[in-house]
C-alpha atoms as a PDB file:
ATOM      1  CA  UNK A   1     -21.262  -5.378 -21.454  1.00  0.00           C
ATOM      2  CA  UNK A   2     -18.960  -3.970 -18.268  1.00  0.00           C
ATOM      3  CA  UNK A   3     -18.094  -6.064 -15.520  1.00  0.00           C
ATOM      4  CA  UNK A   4     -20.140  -4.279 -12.328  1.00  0.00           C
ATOM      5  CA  UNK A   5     -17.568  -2.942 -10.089  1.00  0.00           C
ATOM      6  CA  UNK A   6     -17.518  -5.052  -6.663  1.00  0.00           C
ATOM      7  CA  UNK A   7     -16.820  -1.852  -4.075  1.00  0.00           C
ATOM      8  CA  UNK A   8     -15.129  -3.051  -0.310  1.00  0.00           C
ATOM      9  CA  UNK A   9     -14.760  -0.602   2.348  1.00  0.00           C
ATOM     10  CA  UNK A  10     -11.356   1.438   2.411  1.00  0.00           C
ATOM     11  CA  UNK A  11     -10.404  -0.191   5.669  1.00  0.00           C
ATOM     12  CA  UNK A  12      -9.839  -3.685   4.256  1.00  0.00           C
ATOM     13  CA  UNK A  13      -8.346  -2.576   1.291  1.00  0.00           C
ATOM     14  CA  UNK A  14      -5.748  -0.873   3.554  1.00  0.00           C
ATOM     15  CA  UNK A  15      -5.814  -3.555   6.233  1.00  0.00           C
ATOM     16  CA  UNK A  16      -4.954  -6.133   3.370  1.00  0.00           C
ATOM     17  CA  UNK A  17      -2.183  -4.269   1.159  1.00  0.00           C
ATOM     18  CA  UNK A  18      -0.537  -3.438   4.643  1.00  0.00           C
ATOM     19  CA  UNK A  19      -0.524  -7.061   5.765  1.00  0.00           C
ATOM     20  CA  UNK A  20       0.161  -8.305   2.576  1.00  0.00           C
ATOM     21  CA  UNK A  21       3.528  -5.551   2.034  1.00  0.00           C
ATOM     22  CA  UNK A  22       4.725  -6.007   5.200  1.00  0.00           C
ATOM     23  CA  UNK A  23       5.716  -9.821   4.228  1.00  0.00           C
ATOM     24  CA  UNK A  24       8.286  -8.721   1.653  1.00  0.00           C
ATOM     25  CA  UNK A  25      11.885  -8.869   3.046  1.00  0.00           C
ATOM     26  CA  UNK A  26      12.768  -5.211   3.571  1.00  0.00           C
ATOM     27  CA  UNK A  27       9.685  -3.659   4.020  1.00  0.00           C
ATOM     28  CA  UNK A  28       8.345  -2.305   7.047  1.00  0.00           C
ATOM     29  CA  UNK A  29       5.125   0.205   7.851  1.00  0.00           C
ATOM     30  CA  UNK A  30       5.248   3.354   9.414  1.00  0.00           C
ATOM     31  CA  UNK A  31       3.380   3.377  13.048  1.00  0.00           C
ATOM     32  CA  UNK A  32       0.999   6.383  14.099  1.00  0.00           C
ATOM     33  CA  UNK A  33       4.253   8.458  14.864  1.00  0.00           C
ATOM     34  CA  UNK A  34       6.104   7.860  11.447  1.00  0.00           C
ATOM     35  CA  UNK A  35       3.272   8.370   8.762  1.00  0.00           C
ATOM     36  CA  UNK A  36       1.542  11.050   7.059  1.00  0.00           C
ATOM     37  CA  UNK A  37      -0.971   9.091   5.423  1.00  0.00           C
ATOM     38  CA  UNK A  38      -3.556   6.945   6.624  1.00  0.00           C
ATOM     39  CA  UNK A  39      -6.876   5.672   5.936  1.00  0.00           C
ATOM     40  CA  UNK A  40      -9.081   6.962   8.672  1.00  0.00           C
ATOM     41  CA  UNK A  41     -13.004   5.530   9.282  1.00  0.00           C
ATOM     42  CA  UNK A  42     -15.314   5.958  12.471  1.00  0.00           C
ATOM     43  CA  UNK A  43     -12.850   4.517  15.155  1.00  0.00           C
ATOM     44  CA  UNK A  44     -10.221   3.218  12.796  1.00  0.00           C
ATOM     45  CA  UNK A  45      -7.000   4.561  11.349  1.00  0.00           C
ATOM     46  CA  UNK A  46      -4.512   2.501   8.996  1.00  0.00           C
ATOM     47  CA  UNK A  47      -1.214   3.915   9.080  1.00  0.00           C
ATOM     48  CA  UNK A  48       0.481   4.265   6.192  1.00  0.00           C
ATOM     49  CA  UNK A  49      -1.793   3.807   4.000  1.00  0.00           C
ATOM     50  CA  UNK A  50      -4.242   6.104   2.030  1.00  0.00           C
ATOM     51  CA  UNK A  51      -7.256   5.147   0.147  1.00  0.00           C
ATOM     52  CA  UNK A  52      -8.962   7.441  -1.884  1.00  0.00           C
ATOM     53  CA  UNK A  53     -11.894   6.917  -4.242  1.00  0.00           C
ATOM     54  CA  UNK A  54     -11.946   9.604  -7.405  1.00  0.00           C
ATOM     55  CA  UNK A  55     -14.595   9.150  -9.754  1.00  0.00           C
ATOM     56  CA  UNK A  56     -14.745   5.354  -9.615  1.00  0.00           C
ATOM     57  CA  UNK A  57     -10.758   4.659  -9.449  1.00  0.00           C
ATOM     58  CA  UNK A  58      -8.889   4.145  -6.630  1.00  0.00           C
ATOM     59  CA  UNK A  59      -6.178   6.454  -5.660  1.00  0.00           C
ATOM     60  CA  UNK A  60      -3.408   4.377  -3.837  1.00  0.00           C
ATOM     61  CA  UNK A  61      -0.350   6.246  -1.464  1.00  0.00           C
ATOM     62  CA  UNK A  62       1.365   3.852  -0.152  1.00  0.00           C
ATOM     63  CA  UNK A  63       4.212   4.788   2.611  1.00  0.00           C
ATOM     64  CA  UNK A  64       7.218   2.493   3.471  1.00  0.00           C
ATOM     65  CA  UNK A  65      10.334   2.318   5.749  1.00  0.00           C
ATOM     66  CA  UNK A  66      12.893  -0.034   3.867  1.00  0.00           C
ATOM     67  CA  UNK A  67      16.399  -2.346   5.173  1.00  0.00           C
ATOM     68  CA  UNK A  68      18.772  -2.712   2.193  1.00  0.00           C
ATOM     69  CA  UNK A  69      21.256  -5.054   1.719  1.00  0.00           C
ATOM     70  CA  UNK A  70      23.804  -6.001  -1.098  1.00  0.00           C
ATOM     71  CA  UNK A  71      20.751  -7.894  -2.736  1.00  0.00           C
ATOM     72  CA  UNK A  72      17.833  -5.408  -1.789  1.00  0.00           C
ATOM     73  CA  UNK A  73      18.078  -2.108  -3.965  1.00  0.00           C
ATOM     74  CA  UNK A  74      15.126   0.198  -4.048  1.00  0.00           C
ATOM     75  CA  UNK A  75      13.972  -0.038  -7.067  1.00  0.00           C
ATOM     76  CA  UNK A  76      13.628  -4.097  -6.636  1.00  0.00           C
ATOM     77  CA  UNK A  77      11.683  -3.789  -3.094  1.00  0.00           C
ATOM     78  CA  UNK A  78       9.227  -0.388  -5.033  1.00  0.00           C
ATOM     79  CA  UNK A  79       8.795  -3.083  -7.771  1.00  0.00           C
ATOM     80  CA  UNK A  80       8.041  -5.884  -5.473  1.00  0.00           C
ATOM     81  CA  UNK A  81       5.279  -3.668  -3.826  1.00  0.00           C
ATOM     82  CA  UNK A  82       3.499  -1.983  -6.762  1.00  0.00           C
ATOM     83  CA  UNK A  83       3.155  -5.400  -7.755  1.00  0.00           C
ATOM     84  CA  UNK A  84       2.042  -7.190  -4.181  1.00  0.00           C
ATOM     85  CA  UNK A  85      -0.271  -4.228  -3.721  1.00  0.00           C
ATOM     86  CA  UNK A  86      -2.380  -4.621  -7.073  1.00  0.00           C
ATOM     87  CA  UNK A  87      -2.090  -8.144  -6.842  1.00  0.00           C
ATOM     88  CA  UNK A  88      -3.901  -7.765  -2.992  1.00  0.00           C
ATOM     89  CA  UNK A  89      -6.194  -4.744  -4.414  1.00  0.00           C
ATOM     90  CA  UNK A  90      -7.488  -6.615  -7.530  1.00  0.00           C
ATOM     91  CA  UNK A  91      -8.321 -10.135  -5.143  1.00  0.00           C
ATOM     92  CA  UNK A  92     -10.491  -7.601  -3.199  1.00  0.00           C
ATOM     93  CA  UNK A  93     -12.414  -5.180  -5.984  1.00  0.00           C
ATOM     94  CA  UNK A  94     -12.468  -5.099  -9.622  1.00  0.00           C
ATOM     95  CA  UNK A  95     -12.555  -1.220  -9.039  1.00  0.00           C
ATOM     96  CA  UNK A  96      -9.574   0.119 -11.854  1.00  0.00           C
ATOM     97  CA  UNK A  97      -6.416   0.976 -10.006  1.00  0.00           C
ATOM     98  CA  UNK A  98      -5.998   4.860 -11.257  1.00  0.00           C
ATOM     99  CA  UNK A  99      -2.659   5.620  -9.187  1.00  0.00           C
ATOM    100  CA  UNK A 100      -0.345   3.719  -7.034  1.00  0.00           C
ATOM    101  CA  UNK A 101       2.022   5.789  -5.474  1.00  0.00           C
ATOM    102  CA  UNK A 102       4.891   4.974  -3.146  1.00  0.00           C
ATOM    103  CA  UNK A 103       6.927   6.765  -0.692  1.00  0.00           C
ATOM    104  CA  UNK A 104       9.990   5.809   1.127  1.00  0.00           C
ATOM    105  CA  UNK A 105      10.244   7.597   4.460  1.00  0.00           C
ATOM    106  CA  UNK A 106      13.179   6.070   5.530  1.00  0.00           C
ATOM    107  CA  UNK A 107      16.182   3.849   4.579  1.00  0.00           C
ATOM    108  CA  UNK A 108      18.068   1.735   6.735  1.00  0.00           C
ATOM    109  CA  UNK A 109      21.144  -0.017   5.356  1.00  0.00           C
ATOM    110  CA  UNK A 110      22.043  -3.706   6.545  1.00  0.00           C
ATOM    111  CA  UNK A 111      25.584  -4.990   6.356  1.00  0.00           C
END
């Protein structure tokens, strides 16, 4: 027998996994005038942030401005995210995750 999926509005999925990102060292969201994506509802937007539903999956894009230092690389801070995000999606929803994708819109380098 299938679990029955639990199904939460867009806006606190996206409220959460922003909240929830933007505690990792590094990792900072885009405002209104440095995203594409968002997550839009009657008289709500979440920058950076887009949450799609495709035939019963969610659809993740997930857009980031990052500080790297001599023991913040990329790749750690994109792993530290995929894994914050589904941690924060999969408290919320037992809809199945179908993608997850990140973007890095800009890089700034701490000494």
């Amino acid at each position: 027998m299938t679990k029955p999926l639990h199904l939460i509005d867009e806006r606190q999925i996206a409220d959460a996994v922003a909240k929830g990102i933007s505690l990792i060292p590094g990792v900072h969201m885009p405002n209104e005038l440095e995203a594409d994506v968002s997550t839009v509802g009657p008289g709500w937007r979440v920058w950076g942030i887009g949450i799609h539903r495709v035939a019963g999956e969610l659809d993740i894009a997930i857009e980031l401005l990052v500080t790297l230092n001599k023991t913040r690389s990329i790749p750690t801070i994109s792993a530290r995210v995929r894994r914050k995000a589904r941690a924060i999606i999969q408290s919320l929803t037992t809809e199945p995750i179908r993608r997850l994708n990140l973007r890095i819109t800009d890089i700034f380098i701490e000494e």
